[in-house]
Protein backbone atom coordinates (compact mmCIF):
# COMPACT_ATOMS: atom_id res chain seq x y z
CA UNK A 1 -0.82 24.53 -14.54
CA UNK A 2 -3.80 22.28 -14.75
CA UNK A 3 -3.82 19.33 -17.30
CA UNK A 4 -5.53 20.06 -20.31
CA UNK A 5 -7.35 17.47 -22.21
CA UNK A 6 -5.21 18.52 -25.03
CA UNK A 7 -2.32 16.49 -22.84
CA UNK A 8 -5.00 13.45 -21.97
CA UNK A 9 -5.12 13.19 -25.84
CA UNK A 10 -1.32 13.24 -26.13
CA UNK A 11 -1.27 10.53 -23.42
CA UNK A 12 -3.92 8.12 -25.00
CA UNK A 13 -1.50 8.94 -28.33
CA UNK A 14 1.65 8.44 -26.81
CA UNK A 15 0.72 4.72 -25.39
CA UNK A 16 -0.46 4.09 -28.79
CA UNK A 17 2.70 5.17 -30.32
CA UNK A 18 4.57 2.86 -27.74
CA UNK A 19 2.53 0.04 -28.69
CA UNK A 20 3.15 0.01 -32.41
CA UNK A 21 7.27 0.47 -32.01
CA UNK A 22 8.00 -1.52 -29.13
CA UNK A 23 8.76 -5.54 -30.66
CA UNK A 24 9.10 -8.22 -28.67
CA UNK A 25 11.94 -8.64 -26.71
CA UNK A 26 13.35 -11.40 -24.93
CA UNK A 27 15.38 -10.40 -21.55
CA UNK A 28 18.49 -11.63 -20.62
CA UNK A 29 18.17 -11.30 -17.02
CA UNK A 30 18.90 -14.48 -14.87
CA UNK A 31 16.45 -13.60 -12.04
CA UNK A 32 12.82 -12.30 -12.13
CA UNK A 33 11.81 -8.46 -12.67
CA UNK A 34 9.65 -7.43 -10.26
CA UNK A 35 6.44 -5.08 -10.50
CA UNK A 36 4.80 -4.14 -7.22
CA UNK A 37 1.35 -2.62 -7.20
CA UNK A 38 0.09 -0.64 -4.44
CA UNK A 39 -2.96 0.48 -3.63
CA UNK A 40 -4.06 3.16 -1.32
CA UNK A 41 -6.91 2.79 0.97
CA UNK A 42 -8.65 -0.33 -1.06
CA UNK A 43 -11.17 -2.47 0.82
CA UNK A 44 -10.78 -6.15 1.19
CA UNK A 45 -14.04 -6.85 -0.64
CA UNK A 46 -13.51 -3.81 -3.65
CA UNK A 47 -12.22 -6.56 -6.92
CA UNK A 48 -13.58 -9.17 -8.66
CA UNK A 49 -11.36 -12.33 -7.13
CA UNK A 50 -11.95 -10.87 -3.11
CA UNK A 51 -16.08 -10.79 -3.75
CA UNK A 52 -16.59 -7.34 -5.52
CA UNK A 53 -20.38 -7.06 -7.26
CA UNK A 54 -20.86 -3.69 -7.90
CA UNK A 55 -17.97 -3.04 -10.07
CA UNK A 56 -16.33 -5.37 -13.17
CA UNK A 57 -12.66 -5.75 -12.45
CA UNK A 58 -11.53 -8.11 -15.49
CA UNK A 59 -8.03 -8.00 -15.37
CA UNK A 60 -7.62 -8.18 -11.95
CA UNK A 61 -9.30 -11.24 -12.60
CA UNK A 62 -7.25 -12.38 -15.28
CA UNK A 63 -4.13 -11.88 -13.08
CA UNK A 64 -5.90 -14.19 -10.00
CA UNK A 65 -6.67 -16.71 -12.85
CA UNK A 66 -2.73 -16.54 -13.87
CA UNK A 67 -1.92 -16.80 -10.64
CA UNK A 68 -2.41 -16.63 -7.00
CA UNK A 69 -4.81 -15.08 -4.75
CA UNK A 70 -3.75 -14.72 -0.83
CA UNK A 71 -6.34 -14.17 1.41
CA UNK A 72 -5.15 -13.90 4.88
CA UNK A 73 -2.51 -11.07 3.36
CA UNK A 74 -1.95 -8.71 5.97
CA UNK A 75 -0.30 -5.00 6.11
CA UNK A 76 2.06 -3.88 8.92
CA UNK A 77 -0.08 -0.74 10.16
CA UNK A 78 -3.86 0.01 9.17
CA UNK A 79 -2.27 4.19 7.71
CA UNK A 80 -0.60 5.60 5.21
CA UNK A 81 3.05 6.46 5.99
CA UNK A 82 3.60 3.62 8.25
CA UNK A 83 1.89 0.52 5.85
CA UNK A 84 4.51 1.88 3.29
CA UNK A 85 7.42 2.02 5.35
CA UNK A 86 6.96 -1.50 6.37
CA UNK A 87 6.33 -2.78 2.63
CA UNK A 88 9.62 -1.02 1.35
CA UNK A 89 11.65 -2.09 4.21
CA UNK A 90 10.47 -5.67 5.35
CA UNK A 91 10.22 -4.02 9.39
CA UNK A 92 7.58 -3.54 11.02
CA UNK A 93 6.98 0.51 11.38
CA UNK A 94 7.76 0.63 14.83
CA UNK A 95 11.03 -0.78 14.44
CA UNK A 96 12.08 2.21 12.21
CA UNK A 97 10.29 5.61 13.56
CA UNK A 98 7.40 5.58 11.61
CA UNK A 99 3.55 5.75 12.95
CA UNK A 100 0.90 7.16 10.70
CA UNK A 101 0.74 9.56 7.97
CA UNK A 102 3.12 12.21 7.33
CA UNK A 103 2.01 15.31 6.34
CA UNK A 104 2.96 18.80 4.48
CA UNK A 105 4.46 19.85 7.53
CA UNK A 106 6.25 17.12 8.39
CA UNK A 107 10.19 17.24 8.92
CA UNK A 108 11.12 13.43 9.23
CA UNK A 109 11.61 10.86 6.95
CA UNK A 110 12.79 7.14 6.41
CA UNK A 111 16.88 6.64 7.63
CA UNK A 112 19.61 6.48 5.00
CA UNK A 113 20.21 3.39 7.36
CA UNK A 114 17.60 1.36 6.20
CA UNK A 115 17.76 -0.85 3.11
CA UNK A 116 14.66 -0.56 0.55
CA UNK A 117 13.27 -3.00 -1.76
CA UNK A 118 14.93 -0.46 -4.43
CA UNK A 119 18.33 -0.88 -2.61
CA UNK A 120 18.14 -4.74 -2.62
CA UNK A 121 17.12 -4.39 -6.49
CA UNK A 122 20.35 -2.26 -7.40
CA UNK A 123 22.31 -5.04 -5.13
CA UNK A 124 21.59 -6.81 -8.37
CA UNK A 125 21.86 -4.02 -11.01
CA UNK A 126 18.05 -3.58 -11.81
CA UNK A 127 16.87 -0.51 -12.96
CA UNK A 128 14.49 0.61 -10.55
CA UNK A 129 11.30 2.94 -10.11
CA UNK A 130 8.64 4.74 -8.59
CA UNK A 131 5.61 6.06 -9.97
CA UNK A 132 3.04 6.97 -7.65
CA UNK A 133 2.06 8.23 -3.83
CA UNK A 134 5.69 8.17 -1.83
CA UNK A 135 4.77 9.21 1.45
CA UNK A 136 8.01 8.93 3.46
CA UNK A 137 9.08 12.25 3.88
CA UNK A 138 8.50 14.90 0.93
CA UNK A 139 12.45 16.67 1.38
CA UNK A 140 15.24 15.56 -0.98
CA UNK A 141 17.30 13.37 1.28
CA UNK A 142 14.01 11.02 2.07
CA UNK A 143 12.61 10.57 -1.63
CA UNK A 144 12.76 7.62 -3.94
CA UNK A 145 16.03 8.95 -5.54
CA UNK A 146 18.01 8.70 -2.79
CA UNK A 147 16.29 5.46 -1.39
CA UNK A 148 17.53 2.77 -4.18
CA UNK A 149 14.91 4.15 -7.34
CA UNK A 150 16.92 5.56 -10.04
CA UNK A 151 13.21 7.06 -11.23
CA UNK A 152 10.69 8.75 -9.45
CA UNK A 153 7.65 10.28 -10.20
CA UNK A 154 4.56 11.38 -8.05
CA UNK A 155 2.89 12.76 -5.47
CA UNK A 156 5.02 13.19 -2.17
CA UNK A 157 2.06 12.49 0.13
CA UNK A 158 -1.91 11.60 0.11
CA UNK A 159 -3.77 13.60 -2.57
CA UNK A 160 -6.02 15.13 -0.16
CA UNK A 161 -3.58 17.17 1.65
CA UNK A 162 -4.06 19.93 -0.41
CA UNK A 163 -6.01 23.19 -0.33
CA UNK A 164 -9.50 21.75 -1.28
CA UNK A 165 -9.67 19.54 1.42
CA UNK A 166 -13.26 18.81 2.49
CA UNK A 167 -12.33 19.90 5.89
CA UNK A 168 -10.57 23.63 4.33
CA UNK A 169 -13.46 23.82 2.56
CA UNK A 170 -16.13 23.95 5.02
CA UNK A 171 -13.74 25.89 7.03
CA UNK A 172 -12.98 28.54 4.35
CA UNK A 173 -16.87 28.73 4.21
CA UNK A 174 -17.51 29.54 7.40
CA UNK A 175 -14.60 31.97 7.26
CA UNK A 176 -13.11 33.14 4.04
CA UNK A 177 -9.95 34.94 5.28
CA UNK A 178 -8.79 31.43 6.94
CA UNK A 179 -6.03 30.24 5.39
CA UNK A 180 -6.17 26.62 4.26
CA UNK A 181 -4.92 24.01 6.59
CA UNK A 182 -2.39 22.78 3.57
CA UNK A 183 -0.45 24.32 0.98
CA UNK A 184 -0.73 23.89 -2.44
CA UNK A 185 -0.03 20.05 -3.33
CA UNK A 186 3.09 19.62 -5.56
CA UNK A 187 3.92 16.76 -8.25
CA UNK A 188 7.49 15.50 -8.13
CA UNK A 189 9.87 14.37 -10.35
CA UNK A 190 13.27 12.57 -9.09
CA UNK A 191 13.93 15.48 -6.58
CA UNK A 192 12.30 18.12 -7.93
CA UNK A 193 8.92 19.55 -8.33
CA UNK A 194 7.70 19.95 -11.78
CA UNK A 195 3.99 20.95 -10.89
CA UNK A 196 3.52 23.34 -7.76
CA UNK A 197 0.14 23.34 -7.75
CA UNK A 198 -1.58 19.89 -8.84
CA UNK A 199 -5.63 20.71 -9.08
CA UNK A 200 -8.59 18.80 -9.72
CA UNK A 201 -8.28 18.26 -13.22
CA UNK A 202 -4.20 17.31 -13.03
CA UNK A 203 -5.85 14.58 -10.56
CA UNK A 204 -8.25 13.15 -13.26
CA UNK A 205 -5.25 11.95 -15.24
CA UNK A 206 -2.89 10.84 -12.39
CA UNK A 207 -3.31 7.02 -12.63
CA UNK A 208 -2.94 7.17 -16.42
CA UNK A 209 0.23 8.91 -16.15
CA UNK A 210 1.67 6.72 -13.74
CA UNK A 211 0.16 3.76 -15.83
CA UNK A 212 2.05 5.03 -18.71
CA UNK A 213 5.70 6.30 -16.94
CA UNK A 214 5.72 2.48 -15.92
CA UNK A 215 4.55 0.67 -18.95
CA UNK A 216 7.11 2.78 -21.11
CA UNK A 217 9.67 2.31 -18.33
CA UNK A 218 9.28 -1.87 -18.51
CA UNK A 219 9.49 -0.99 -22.11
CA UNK A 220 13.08 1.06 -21.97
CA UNK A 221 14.25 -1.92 -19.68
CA UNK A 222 12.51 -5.09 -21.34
CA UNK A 223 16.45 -6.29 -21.91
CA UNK A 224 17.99 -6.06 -17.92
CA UNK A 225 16.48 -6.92 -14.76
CA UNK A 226 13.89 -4.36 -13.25
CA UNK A 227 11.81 -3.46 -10.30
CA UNK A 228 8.79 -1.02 -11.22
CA UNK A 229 6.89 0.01 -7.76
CA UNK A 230 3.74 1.74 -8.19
CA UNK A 231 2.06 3.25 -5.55
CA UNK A 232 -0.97 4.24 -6.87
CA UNK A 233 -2.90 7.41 -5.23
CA UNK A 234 -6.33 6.22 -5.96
CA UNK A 235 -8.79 5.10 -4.37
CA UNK A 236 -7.59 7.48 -1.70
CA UNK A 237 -10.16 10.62 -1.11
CA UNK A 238 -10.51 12.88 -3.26
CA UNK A 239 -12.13 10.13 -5.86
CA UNK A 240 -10.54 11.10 -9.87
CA UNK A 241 -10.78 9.50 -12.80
CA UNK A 242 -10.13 10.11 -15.99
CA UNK A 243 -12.44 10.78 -19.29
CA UNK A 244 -11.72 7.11 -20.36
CA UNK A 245 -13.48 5.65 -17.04
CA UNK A 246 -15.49 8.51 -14.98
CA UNK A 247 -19.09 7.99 -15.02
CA UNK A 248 -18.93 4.21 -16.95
CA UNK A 249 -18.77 1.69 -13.97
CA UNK A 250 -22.22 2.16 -12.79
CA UNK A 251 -20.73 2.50 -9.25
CA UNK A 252 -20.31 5.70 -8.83
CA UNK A 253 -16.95 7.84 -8.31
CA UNK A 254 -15.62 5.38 -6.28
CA UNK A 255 -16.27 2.52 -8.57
CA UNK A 256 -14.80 4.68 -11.49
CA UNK A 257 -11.51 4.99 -9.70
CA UNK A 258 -11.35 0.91 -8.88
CA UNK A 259 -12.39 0.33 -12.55
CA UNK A 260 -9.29 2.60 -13.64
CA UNK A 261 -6.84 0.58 -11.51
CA UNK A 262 -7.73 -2.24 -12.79
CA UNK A 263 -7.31 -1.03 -16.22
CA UNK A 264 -3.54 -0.03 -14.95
CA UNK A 265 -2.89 -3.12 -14.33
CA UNK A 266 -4.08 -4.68 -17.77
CA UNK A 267 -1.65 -2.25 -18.97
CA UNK A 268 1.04 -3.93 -16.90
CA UNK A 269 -0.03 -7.55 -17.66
CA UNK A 270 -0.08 -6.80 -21.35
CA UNK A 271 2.96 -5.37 -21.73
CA UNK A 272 4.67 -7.92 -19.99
CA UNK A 273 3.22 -10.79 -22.26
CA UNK A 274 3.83 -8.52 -25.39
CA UNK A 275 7.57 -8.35 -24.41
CA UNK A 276 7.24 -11.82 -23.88
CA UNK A 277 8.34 -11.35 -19.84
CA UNK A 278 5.54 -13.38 -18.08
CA UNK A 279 7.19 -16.10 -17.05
CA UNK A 280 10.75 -13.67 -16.04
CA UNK A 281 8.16 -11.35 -13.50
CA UNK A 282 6.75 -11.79 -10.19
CA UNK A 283 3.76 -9.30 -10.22
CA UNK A 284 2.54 -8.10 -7.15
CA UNK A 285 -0.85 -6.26 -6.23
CA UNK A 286 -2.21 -5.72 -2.50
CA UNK A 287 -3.00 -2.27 -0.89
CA UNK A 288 -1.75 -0.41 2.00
CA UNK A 289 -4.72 -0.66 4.37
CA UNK A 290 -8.53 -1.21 4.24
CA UNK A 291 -11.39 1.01 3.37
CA UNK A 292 -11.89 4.35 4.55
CA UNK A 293 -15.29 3.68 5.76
CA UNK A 294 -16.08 7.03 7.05
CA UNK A 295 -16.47 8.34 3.47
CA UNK A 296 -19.43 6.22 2.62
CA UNK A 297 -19.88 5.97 -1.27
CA UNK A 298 -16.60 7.16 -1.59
CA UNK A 299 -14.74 4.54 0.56
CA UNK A 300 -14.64 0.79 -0.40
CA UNK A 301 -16.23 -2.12 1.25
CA UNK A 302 -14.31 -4.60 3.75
CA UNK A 303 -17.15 -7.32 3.13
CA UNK A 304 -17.03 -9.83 6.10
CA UNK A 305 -14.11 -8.29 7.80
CA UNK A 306 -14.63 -6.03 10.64
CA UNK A 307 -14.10 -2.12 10.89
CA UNK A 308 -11.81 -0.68 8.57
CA UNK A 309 -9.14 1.92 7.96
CA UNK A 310 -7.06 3.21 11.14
CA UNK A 311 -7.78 0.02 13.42
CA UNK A 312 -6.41 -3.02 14.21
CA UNK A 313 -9.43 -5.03 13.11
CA UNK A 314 -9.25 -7.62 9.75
CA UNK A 315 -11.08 -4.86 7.84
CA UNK A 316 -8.09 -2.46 8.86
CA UNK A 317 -4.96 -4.66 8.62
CA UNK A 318 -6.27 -7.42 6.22
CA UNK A 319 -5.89 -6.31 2.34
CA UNK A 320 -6.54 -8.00 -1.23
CA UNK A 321 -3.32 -9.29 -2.59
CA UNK A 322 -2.85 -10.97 -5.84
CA UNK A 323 0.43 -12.76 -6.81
CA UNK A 324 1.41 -13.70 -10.95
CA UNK A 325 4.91 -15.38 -12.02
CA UNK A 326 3.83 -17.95 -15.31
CA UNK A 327 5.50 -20.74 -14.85
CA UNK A 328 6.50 -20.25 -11.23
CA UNK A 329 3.19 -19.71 -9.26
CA UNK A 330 0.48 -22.05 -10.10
CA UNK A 331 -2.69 -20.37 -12.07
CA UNK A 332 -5.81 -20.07 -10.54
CA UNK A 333 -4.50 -21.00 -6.84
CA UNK A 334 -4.98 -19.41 -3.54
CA UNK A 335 -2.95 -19.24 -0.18
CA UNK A 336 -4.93 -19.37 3.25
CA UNK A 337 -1.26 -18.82 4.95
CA UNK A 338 -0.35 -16.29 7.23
CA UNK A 339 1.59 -13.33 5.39
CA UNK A 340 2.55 -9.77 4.45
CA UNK A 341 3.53 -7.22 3.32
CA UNK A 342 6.63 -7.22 5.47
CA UNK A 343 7.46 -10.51 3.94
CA UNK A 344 8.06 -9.03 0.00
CA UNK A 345 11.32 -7.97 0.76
CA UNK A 346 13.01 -10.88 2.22
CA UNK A 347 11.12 -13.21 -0.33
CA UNK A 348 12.73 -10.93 -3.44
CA UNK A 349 15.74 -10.85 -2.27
CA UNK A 350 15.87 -14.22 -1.62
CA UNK A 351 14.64 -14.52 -5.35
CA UNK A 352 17.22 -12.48 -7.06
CA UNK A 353 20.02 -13.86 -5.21
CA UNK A 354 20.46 -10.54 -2.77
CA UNK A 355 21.88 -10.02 0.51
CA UNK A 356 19.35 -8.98 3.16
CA UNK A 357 20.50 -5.81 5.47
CA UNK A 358 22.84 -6.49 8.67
CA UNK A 359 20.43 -5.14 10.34
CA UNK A 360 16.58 -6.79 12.05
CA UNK A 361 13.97 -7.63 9.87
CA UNK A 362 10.48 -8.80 10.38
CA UNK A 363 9.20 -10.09 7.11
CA UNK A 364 10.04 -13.64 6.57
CA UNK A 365 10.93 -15.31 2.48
CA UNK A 366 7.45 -16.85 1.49
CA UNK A 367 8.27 -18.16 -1.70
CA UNK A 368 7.08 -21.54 -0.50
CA UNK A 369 4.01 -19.58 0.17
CA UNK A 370 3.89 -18.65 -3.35
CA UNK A 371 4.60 -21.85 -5.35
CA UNK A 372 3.16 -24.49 -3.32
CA UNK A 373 -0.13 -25.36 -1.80
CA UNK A 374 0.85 -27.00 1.36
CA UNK A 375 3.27 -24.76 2.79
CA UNK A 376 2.89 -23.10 6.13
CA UNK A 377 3.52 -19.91 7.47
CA UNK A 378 6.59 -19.01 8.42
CA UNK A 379 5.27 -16.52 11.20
CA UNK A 380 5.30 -17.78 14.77
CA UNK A 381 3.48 -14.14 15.05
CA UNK A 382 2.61 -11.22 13.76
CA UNK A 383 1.79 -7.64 15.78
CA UNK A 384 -1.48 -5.85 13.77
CA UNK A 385 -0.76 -3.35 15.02
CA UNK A 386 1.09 -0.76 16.79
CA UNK A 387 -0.52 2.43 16.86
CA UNK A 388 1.11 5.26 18.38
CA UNK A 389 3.44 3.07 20.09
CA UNK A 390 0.82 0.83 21.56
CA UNK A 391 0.55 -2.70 20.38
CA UNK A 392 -3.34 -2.93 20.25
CA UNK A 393 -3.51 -6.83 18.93
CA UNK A 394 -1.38 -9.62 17.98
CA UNK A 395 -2.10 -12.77 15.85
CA UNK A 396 -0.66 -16.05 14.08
CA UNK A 397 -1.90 -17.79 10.97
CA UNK A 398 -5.58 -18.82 13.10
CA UNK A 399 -5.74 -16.91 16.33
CA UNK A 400 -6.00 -13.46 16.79
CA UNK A 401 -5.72 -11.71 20.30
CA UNK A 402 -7.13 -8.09 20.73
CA UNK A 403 -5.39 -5.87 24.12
CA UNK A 404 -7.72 -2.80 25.25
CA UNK A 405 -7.54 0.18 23.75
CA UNK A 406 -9.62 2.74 21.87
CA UNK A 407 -10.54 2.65 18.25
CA UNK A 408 -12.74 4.60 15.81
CA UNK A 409 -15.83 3.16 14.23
CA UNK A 410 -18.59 4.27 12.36
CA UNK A 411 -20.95 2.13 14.31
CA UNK A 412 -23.41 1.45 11.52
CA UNK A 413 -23.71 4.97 10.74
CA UNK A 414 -24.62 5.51 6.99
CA UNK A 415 -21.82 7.38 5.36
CA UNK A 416 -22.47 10.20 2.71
CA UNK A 417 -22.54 9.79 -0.94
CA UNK A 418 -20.95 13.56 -1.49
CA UNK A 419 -17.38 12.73 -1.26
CA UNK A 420 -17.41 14.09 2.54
CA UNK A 421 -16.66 11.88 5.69
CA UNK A 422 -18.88 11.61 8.22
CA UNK A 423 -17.40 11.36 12.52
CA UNK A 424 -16.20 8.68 13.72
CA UNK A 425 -17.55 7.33 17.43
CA UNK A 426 -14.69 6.17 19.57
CA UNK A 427 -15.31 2.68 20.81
CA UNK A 428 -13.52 0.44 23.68
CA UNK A 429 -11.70 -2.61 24.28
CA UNK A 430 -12.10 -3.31 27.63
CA UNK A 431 -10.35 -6.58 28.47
CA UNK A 432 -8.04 -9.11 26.41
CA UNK A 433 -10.25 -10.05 23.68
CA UNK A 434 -9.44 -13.76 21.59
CA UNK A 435 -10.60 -14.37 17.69
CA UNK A 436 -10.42 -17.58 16.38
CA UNK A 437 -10.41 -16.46 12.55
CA UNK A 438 -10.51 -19.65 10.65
CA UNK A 439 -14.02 -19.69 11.93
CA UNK A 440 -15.32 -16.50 12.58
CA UNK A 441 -13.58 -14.14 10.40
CA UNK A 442 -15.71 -11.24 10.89
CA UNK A 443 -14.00 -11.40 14.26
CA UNK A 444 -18.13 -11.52 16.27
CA UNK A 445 -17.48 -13.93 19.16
CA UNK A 446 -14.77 -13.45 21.89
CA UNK A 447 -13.60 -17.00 22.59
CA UNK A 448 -11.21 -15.59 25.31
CA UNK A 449 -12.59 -17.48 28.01
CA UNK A 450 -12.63 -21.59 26.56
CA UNK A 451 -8.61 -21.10 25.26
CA UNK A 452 -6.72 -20.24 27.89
CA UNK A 453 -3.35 -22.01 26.68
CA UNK A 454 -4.26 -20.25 23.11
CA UNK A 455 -4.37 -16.44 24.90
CA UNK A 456 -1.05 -17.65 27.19
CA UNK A 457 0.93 -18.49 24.06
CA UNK A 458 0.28 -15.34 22.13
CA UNK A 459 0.65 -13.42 25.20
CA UNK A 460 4.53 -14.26 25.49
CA UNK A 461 4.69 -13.91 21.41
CA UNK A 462 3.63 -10.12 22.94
CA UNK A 463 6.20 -9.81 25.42
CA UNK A 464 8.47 -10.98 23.04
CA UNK A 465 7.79 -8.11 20.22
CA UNK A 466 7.23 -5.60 23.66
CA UNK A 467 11.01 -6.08 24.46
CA UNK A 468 11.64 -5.15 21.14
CA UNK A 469 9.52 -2.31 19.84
CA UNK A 470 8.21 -1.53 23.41
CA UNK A 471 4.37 -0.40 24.07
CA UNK A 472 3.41 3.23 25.48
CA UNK A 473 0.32 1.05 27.10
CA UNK A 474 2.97 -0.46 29.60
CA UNK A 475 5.54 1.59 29.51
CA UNK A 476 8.15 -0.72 28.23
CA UNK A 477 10.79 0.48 25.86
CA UNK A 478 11.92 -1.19 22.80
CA UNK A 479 15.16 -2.43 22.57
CA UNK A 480 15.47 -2.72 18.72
CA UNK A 481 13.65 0.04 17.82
CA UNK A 482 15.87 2.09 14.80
CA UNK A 483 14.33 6.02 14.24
CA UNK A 484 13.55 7.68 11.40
CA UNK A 485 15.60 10.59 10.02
CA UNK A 486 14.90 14.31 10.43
CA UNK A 487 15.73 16.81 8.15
CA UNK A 488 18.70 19.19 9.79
CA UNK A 489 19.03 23.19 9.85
CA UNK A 490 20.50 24.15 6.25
CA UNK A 491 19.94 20.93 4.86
CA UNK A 492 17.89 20.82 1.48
CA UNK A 493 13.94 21.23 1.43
CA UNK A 494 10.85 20.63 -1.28
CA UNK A 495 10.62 24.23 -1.55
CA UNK A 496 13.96 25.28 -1.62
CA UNK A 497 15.03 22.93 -4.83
């Protein structure tokens, strides 16, 4: 059943209510809560701090002036399923089965195996959640529940795989007996759906319910130790927003959606200094890739960073992070280090006294990338990224070096301002490309031939993540490479619960 605005007005009334009732309270945890706000499909260059004009992002600007901004943040894939895999887990997405974006159909999901930020929270006894976009397999034995969250509610997958996809629609229109391409999109809650059929209007309130789950969550739990994740679905295609924001940033639907994050995480910030928590949580925000450019209007901006969304270029891989801890984290700092998203797990477990997994890692504890202002970073390397088993570039914390292979591009194409994308041209990498980002971010001028030693060193940092994850380019196969789970013949679906 759609969402009436009779339930938007019990929402507004309902964080009201919280408001008034909740005191103060002072927690008696020993180590930090931790919030974690994640962003899907959010240009580098779309808030205040990272160079945004076009729309006011105030308390994402209060949080950079509270506390850190890190600008060479990077994710572990440039898509959906695979960024979040690599966030939760502190792997790279190779290592553990996952490449792009799972879908409706999908019958795979993140291993019991692998250890979550949620399991290294419960290590510790935190009450832990998830409010927002999953997107690591949609069946009971791969959601949040069973992966270390103790609350979940959200979408399963990307809020465009649903029925009025642009793509179903133009289909449809050409044909009206086609069936659509997905099925009806369904809202979850723990294990179970409670919506089957989220539409349009359910969508406009989606970020304020999640806003509100967490803030009365934080609330319940203001006394122990807790992890609150929060994969937002905006700004992914289809734009929504609710009545409180649509139509008042002056930058269109797009603008309206980045405007209501940032309001989400006012909520966040302002709950945490009414409880009096500030200085007892490490707050998080970064996003899971860059701007999906092919939308035009509707997609954000990378600003100086090349390409976007689905390729290995900065504008793909390279996302606006912001980190706040009072009292731990200097105010009003940055960090030009190396790092990503790979690297929140170690560095919160390292935090709340927790034992990483037996198993390999990639991410690396960057706490001294947090706190100080002359630390390094702790990556010899990092592969951005593997796509489709194929590692298509490599970098460390100034050099970047791009392999051939084929990527999508827009190629200065003006994109559409009616929420559909336009197509994409496919572009080449012919030969080993070298970018020397401390001075040309924007990745224009291959320096490949004047640094030879440069390109040999990060060619055997290659070889070295090649014998591990492998590359279909070569044909070499990984030797550490863990795969995801499948869901088994009579074992439990969406659908069937």
């Amino acid at each position: 059943m759609p969402i009436s605005s009779i339930k938007y007005a019990l929402c507004i009334a309902l964080s009201l209510v919280l408001a008034m009732t909740s005191a103060p309270l002072t927690a008696s945890a020993k180590t930090p809560n931790v919030v974690i706000i994640f962003i899907d499909d959010m240009g580098y260059a779309d808030i205040g701090p990272f160079g945004a004009t076009s729309v006011r992002t105030p308390n994402l600007d209060r949080m950079a002036k509270q506390g850190r901004k890190f600008t060479d943040f990077i994710v572990s894939s440039a898509v959906c399923s695979a960024s979040r895999s690599a966030l939760l887990t502190g792997c790279v997405h190779e290592r553990i089965g996952f490449r792009g974006a799972l879908g409706p159909q999908a019958k795979m999901g993140i291993a019991a195996s692998e250890v979550t930020l949620g399991e290294i929270c419960k290590q510790k006894e935190y009450a832990t959640a998830c409010f927002g976009k999953w997107h690591l397999g949609h069946h009971p034995k791969f959601l949040p529940t069973r992966h270390g969250f103790d609350v979940y509610y959200g979408l399963p997958y990307s809020n465009d795989m649903w029925p009025f996809h642009p793509e179903d629609i133009a289909a449809r229109a050409k044909n009206p007996k086609k069936k659509p391409n997905y099925p009806p999109l369904p809202m979850i809650e723990g294990t179970r759906i409670v919506d089957e059929e989220v539409t349009g209007e359910d969508q406009t309130l989606m970020t304020v319910e999640y806003t509100q789950r967490a803030v009365k969550f934080i609330k319940e739990h203001a006394a122990d130790p807790f992890f609150v994740y929060m994969p937002h679905s905006m700004v992914h295609v289809p734009l929504y927003s609710s009545p409180m924001t649509a139509g008042k940033s002056g930058a269109g639907p797009y603008g309206d959606a980045v405007s209501e994050i940032d309001w989400s995480v006012g909520q966040v910030l302002d709950t945490l200094a009414e409880l009096k928590l500030e200085e007892q949580t490490l707050v998080v925000f970064t996003t899971d890739n860059g701007p999906w450019l092919s939308y035009g209007s509707h997609g954000g901006s990378a600003g100086p960073l090349r390409e976007g969304k689905g390729t290995s270029w900065e504008g793909g891989i390279r996302v606006p992070t912001l980190m706040q801890w009072k009292g731990t984290i200097p105010a009003d700092s940055r960090c030009d280090q190396l790092a990503s998203t790979i690297d929140l797990l170690p560095t919160v477990a390292a935090a709340i006294d927790a034992q990483l997994p037996s198993h390999m890692i990639d991410g690396k504890n960057i706490r001294s990338l947090m706190v100080t202002d002359d630390a390094k970073s702790p990556h010899s390397s990092i592969p951005c990224y593997y796509a489709d088993g194929q590692l298509q570039a490599i970098r460390n914390d100034r050099w970047k070096l791009v392999f051939p292979h084929t990527y999508r591009s827009i190629d200065n194409q003006k994109g559409k301002s009616d929420g559909t994308p336009i197509a994409y041209v496919n572009k080449k990498v012919e030969s080993i490309e070298l970018y020397d980002l401390d001075a040309d971010v924007g990745e224009t001028k291959n320096v490949a031939e004047a640094n030879p030693s440069v390109i040999q060193q990060l060619k055997s940092e290659a070889d070295r993540w090649r014998a591990e994850l492998g590359d279909s380019l070569t044909g070499v196969k990984g030797n550490s490479v863990r795969p995801a789970d499948k869901l088994l013949d009579g074992e439990p679906t969406l659908t069937g619960e």
